[in-house]
Protein backbone atom coordinates (compact mmCIF):
# COMPACT_ATOMS: atom_id res chain seq x y z
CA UNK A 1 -32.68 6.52 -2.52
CA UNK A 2 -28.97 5.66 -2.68
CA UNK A 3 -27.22 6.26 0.48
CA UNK A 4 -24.36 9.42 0.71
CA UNK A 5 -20.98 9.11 -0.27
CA UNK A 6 -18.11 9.71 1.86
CA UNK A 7 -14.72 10.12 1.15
CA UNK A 8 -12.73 7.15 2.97
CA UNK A 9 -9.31 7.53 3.33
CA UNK A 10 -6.78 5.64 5.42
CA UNK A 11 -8.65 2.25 5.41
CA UNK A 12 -9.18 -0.29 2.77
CA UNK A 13 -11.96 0.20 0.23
CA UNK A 14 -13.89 -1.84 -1.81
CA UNK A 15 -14.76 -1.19 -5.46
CA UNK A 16 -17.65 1.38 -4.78
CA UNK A 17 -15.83 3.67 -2.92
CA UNK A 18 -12.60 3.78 -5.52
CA UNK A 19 -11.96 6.68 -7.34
CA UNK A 20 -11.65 5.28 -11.10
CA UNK A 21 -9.12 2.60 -12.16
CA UNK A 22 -11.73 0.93 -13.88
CA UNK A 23 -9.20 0.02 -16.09
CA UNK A 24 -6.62 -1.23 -14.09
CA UNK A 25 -9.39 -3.79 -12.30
CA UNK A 26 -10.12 -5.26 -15.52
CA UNK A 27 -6.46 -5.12 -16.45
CA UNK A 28 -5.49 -6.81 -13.09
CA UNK A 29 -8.57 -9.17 -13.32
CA UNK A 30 -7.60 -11.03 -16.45
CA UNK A 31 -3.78 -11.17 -15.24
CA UNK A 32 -5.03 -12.91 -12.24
CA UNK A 33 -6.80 -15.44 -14.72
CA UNK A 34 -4.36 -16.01 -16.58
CA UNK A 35 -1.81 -17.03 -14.13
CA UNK A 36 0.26 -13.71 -14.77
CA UNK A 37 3.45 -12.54 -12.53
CA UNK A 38 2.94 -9.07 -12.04
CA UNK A 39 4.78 -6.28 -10.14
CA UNK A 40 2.92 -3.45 -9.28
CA UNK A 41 4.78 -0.34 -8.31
CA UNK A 42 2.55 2.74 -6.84
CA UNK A 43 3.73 5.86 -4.35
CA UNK A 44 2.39 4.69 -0.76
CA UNK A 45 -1.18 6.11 -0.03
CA UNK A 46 -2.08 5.37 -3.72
CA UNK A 47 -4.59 2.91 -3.00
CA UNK A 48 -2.94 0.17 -4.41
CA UNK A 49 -3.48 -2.79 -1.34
CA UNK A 50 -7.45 -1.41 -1.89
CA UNK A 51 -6.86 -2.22 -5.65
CA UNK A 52 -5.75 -5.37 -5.86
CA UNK A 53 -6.61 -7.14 -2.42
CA UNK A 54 -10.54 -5.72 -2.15
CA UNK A 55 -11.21 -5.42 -5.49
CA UNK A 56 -9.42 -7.81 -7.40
CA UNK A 57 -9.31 -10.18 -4.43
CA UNK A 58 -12.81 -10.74 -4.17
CA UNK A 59 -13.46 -10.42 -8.08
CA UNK A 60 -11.33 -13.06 -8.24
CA UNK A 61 -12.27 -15.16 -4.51
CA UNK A 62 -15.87 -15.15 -6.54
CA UNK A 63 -14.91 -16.83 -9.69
CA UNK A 64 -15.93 -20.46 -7.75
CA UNK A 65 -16.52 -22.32 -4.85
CA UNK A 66 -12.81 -23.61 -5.40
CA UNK A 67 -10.84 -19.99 -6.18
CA UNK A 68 -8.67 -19.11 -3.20
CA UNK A 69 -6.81 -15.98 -2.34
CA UNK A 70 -3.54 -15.00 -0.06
CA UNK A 71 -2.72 -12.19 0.83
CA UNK A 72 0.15 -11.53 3.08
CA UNK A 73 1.13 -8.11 4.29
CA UNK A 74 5.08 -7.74 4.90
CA UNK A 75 5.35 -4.51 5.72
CA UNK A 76 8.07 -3.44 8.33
CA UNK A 77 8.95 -7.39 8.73
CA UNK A 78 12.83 -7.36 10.36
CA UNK A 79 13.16 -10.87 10.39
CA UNK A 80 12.26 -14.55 9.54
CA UNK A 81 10.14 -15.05 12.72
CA UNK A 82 8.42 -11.80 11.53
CA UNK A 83 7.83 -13.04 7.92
CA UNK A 84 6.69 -16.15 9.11
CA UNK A 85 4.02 -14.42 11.15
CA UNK A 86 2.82 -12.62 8.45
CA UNK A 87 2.26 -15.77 6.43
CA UNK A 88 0.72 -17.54 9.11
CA UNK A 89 -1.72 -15.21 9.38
CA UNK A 90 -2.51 -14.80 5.86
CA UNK A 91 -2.77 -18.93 5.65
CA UNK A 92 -5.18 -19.07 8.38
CA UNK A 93 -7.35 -15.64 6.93
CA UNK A 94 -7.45 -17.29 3.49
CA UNK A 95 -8.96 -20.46 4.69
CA UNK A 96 -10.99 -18.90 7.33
CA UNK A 97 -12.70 -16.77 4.24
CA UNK A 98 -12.87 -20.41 2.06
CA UNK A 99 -14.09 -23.21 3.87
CA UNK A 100 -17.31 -23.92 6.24
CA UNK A 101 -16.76 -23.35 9.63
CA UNK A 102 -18.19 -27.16 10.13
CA UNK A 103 -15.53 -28.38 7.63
CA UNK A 104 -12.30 -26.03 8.20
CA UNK A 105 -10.30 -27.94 10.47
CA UNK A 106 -11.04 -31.18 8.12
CA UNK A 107 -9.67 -29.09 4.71
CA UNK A 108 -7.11 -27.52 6.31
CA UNK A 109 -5.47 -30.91 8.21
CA UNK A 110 -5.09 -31.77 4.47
CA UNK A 111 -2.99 -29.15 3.26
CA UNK A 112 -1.21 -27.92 6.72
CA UNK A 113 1.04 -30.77 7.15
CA UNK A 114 3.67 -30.11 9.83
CA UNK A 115 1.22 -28.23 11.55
CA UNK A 116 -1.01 -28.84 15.02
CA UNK A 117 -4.26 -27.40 14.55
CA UNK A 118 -7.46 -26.73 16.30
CA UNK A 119 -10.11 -24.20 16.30
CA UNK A 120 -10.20 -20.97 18.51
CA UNK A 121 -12.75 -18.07 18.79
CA UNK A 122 -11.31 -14.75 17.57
CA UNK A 123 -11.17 -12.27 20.43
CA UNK A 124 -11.90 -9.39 18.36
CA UNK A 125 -15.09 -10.71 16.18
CA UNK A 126 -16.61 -13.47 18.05
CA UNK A 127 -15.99 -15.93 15.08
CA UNK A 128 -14.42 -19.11 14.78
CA UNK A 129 -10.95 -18.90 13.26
CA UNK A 130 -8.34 -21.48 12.42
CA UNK A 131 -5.08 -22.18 14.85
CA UNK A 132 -1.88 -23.52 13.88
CA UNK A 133 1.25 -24.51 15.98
CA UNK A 134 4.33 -25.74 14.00
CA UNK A 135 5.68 -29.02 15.30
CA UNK A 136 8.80 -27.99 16.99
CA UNK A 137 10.01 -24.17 17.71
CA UNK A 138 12.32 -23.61 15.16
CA UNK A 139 11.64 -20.71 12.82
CA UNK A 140 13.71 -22.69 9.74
CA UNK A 141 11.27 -25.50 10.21
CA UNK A 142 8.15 -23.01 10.75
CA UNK A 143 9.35 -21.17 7.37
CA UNK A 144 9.57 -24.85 5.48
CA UNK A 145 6.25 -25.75 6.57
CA UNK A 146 4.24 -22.52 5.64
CA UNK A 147 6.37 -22.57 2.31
CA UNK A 148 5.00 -26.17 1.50
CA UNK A 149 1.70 -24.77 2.41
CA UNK A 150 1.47 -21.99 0.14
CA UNK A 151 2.84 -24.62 -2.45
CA UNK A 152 -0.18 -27.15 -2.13
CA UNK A 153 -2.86 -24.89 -1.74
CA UNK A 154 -1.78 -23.48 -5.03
CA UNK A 155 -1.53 -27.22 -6.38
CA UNK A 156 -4.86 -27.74 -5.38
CA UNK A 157 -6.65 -24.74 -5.68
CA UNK A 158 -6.94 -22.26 -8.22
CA UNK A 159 -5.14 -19.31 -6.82
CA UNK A 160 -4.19 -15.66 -6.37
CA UNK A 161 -1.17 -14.63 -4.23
CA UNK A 162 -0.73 -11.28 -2.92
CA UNK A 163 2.34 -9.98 -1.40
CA UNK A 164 2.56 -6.94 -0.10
CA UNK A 165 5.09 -4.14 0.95
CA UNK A 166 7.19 -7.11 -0.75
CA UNK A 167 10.34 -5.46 -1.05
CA UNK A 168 10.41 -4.84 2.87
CA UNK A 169 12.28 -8.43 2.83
CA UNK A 170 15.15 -6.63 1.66
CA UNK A 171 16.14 -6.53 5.43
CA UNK A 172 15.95 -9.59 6.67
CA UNK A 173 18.70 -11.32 5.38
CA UNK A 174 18.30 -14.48 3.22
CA UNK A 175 14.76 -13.76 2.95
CA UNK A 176 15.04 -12.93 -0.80
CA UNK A 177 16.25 -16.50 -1.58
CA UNK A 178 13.88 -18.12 0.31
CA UNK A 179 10.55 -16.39 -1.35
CA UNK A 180 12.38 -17.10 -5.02
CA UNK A 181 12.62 -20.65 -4.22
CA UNK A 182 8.56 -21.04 -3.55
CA UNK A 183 7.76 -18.02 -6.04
CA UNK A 184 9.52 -20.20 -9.11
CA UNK A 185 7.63 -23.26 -8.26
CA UNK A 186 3.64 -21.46 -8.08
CA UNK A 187 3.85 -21.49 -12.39
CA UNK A 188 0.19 -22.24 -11.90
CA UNK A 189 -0.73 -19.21 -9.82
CA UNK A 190 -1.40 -15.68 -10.10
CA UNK A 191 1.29 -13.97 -8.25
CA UNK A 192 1.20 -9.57 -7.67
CA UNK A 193 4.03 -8.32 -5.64
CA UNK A 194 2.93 -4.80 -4.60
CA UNK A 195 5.50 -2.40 -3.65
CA UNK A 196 5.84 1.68 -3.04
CA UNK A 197 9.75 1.80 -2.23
CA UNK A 198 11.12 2.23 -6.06
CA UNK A 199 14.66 1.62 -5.43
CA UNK A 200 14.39 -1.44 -3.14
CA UNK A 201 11.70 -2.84 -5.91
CA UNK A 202 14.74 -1.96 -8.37
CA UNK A 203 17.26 -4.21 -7.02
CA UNK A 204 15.15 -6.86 -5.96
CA UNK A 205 13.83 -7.49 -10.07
CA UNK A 206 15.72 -5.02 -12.49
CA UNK A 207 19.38 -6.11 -10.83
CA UNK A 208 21.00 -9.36 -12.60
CA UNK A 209 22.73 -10.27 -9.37
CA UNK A 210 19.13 -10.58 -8.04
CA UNK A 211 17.36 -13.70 -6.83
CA UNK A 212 14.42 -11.99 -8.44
CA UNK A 213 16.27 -11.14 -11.25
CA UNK A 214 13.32 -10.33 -14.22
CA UNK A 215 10.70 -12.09 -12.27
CA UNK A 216 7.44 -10.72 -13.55
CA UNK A 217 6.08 -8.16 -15.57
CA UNK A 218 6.44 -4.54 -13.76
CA UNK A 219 3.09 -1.69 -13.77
CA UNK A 220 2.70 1.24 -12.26
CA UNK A 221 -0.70 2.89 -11.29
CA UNK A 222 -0.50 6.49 -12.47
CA UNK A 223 -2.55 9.40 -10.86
CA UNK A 224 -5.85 9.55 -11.70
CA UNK A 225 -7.22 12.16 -14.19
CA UNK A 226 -8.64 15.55 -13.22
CA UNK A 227 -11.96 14.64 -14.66
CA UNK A 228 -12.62 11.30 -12.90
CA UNK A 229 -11.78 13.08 -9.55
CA UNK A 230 -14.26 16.20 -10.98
CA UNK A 231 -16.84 13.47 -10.55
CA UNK A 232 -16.46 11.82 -7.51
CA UNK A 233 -16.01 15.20 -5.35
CA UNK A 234 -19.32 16.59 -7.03
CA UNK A 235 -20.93 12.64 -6.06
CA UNK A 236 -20.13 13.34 -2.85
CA UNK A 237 -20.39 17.14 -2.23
CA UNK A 238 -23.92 17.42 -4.28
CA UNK A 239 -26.11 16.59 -0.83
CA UNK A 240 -24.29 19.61 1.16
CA UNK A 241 -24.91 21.55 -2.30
CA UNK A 242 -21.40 22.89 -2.36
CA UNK A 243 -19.66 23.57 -5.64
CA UNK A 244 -15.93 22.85 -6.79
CA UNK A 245 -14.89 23.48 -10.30
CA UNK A 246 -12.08 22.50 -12.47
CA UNK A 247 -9.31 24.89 -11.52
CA UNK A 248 -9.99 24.81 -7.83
CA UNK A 249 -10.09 20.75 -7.92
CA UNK A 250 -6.90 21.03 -9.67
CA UNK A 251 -5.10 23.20 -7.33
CA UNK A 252 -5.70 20.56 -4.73
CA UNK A 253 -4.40 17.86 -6.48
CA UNK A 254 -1.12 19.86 -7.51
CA UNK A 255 -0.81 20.88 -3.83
CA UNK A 256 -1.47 17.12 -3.03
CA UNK A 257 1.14 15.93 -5.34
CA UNK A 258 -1.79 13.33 -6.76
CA UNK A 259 -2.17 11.33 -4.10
CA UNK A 260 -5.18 9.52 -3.62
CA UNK A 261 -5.15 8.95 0.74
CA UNK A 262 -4.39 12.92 1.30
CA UNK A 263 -7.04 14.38 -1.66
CA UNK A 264 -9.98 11.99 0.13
CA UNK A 265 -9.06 12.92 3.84
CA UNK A 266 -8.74 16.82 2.96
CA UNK A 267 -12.06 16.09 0.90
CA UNK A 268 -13.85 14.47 4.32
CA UNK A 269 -12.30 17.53 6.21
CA UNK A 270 -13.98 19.95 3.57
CA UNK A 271 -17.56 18.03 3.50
CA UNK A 272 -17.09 17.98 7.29
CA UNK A 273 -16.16 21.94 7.71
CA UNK A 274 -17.40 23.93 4.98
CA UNK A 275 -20.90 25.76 5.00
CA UNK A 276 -23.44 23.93 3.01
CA UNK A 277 -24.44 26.06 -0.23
CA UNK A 278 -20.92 27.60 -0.59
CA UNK A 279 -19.02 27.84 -3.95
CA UNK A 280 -15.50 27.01 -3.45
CA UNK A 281 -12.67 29.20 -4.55
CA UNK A 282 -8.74 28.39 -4.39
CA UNK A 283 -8.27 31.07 -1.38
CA UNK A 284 -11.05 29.17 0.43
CA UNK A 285 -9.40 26.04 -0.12
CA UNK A 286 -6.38 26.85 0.60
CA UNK A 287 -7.05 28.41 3.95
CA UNK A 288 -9.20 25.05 4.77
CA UNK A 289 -5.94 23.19 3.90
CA UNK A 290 -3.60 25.04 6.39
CA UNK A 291 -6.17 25.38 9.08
CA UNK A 292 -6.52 21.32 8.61
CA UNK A 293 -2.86 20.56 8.97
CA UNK A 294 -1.98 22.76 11.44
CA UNK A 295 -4.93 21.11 13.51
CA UNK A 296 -2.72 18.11 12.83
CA UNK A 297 -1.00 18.08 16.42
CA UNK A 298 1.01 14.22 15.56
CA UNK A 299 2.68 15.92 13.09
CA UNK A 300 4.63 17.92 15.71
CA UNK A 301 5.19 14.75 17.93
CA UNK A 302 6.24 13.11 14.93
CA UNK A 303 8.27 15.60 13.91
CA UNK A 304 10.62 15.64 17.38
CA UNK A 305 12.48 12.76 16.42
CA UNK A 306 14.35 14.31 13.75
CA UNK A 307 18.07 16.07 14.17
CA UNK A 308 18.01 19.74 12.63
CA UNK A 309 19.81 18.68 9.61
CA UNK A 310 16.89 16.07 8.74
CA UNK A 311 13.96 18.38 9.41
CA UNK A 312 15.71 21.05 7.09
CA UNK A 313 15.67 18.97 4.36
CA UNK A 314 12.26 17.63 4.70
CA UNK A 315 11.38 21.42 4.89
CA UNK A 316 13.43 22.17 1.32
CA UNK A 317 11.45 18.96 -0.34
CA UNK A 318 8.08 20.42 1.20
CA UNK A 319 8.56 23.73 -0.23
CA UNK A 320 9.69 22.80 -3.57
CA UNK A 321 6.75 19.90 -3.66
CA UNK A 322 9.60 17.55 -5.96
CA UNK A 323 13.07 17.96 -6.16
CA UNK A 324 14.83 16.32 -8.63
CA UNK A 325 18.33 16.64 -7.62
CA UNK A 326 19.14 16.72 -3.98
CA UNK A 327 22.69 16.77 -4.53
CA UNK A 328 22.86 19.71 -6.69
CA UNK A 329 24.72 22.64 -5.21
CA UNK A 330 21.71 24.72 -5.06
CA UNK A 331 19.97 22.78 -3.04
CA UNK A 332 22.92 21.96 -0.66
CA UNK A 333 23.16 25.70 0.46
CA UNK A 334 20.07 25.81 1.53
CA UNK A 335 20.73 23.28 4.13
CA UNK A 336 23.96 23.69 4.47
CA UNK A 337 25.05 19.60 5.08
CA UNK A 338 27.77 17.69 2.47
CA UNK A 339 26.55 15.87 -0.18
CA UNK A 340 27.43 12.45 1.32
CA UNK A 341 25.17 13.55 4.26
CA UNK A 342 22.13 13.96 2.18
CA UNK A 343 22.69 10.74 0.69
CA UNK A 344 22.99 9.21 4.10
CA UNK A 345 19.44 11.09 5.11
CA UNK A 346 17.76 10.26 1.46
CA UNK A 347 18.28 6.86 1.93
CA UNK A 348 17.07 6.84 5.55
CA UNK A 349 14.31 8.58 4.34
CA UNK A 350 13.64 6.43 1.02
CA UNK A 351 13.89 3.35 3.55
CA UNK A 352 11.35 3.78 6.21
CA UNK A 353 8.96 5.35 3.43
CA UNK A 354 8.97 8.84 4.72
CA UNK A 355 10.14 10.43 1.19
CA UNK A 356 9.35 8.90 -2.29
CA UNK A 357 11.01 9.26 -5.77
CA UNK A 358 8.59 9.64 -9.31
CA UNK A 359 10.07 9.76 -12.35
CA UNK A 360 10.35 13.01 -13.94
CA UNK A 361 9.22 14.46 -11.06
CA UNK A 362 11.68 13.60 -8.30
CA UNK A 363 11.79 13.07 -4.47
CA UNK A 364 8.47 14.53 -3.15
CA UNK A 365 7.54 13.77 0.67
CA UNK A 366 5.21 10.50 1.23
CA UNK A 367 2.65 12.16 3.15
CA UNK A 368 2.37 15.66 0.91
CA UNK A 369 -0.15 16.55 4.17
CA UNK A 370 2.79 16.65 6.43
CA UNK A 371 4.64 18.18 3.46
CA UNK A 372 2.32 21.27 3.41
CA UNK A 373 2.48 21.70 7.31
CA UNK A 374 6.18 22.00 7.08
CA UNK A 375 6.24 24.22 3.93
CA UNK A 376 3.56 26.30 5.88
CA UNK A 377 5.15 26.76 8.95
């Protein structure tokens, strides 16, 4: 008898647990193979990272013995001491995952040069894992070293890079110069930039002026279809034999602006809370939804480091789910702040990956969870 299934939501998950985008990991798959450059652009809480590090990852980490993958999450980096944390720790994960414990330290004295190594036992899980020490304590020289790395792995190896959050580099300067210089020379690598911040992604590869100028080719993951969601709710709600139909399943996903993080954790809060047997109607739904966010106590904490002006506009956004044009006059009365200050708080927003922007749609708030506690309150 196959085992329950849960809705997972604000972890990585592997292929089992994903809801659809069985084309996108075949898409993905053969773009890896071939060597492609591709930058893919999805809302945050989409599952992307899930996508193309678990899935694709290991699809591709399983090819052969000799297929390598690096993955290097640069989210929130502020500087090149930061970055080059980041890739040292991806360095030492990817060859952690590769080689033998008994051989390690012999493959990777080959391609670490510049580096000190020896082998340490991880705190956390008890296991052997890889240690490297630059010679000499400057971060330039650090950042040259892990760059050459990254370089001869991919000479060596056949290879699939991963960088995340990419577009968080933006802030630190010089950074983008750096990454195009290694980026130009891995022709014989798979290479996915992931990003969820649209307009730094923008300037970064659509902007002539651009180190990344027209780098690779850019996809975005859409939302997933009502019927493929139909599915996996009735997978996993079949055991507690309670019903959801079309229309109801469709409110949440309006309500949840279509993304996938919020739909699975209100799902786990349903499966969790909801009699077993019950049929589920929108009015029982939706008074599961604001009796789960208002349970949410971080959202107030969260919320107390906003000014007035901030937490008014957040409020407007909430209400409206998308608004398209937070300049427009109408929308300016109702918060009653300039239209340079709204830019100013936009940005801010757009920034630290509190709000997002889809086309057609407009700006929506990241977390539409948080969005429907303030809307509610």
């Amino acid at each position: 008898m196959n085992p329950e299934k849960a809705f997972k939501y604000d972890v990585l998950i592997n292929a089992e647990d994903l809801c659809d985008r069985e084309f996108e990991q075949q898409d993905f798959l053969k773009r890896a193979k071939a060597k492609k450059r591709t930058i893919v652009f999805a809302p945050r809480r989409y599952g992307k990272t899930s996508l193309i590090k678990n899935v694709v990852g290991n699809s591709f980490f399983n090819l052969s013995r000799n297929h390598l993958v690096l993955f290097f999450d640069l989210m929130d980096v502020q500087s090149m001491e930061s970055i080059a944390k980041r890739l040292h720790h991806g360095i030492t994960q990817a060859l952690s995952r590769r080689f033998p414990v008994k051989t390690l330290l012999k493959n990777a004295t080959d391609y670490l040069k510049g580096f000190s190594l020896q082998m340490d036992m991880d705190p956390v899980t008890g296991q052997p894992s890889l240690s490297m020490n630059v010679k000499g304590r400057e971060v330039e020289n650090e950042m040259t070293h892990l760059m050459a790395a990254i370089k001869t792995l991919s000479q060596k190896y056949p290879t699939l890079i991963i960088l995340d959050e990419f577009h968080d580099i933006t802030f630190v300067p010089e950074a983008e110069a750096l990454f195009r210089g290694v980026l130009q020379e891995l022709g014989e690598s798979a290479v996915f930039i992931l990003g969820s911040k649209r307009h730094l992604l923008t300037l970064m590869f659509q902007d002539a002026r651009a180190p990344l100028f027209q780098y690779g080719d850019e996809i975005h993951l859409n939302p997933i279809a009502l019927e493929d969601w139909l599915d996996y709710f009735r997978e996993r709600m079949t055991p507690n034999k309670i019903i959801i139909g079309e229309e109801e399943l469709k409110w949440i996903l309006e309500t949840l602006c279509d993304v996938p993080n919020a739909i699975c954790e209100f799902g786990a809060w349903l499966l969790d809370n909801i009699p077993s047997g019950m049929t589920l109607s929108v009015g029982v739904i939706k008074q599961s939804l604001d009796l789960m966010v208002e349970n949410k106590q971080s959202y107030a904490y969260m919320l107390q480091g906003y000014t007035e002006k901030e937490l008014d506009l957040m409020t407007v956004i909430a209400k409206n789910k998308f608004t398209l044009e937070p300049h427009a006059e109408s929308f300016l009365k109702l918060i009653r702040v300039s239209k340079s200050t709204v830019g100013k708080i936009v940005k801010k927003f757009m920034d630290r990956g509190l709000i997002e922007y889809e086309l057609e749609k407009g700006y929506r708030l990241s977390d539409p969870l948080m969005g429907h506690y303030l809307a509610t309150r």
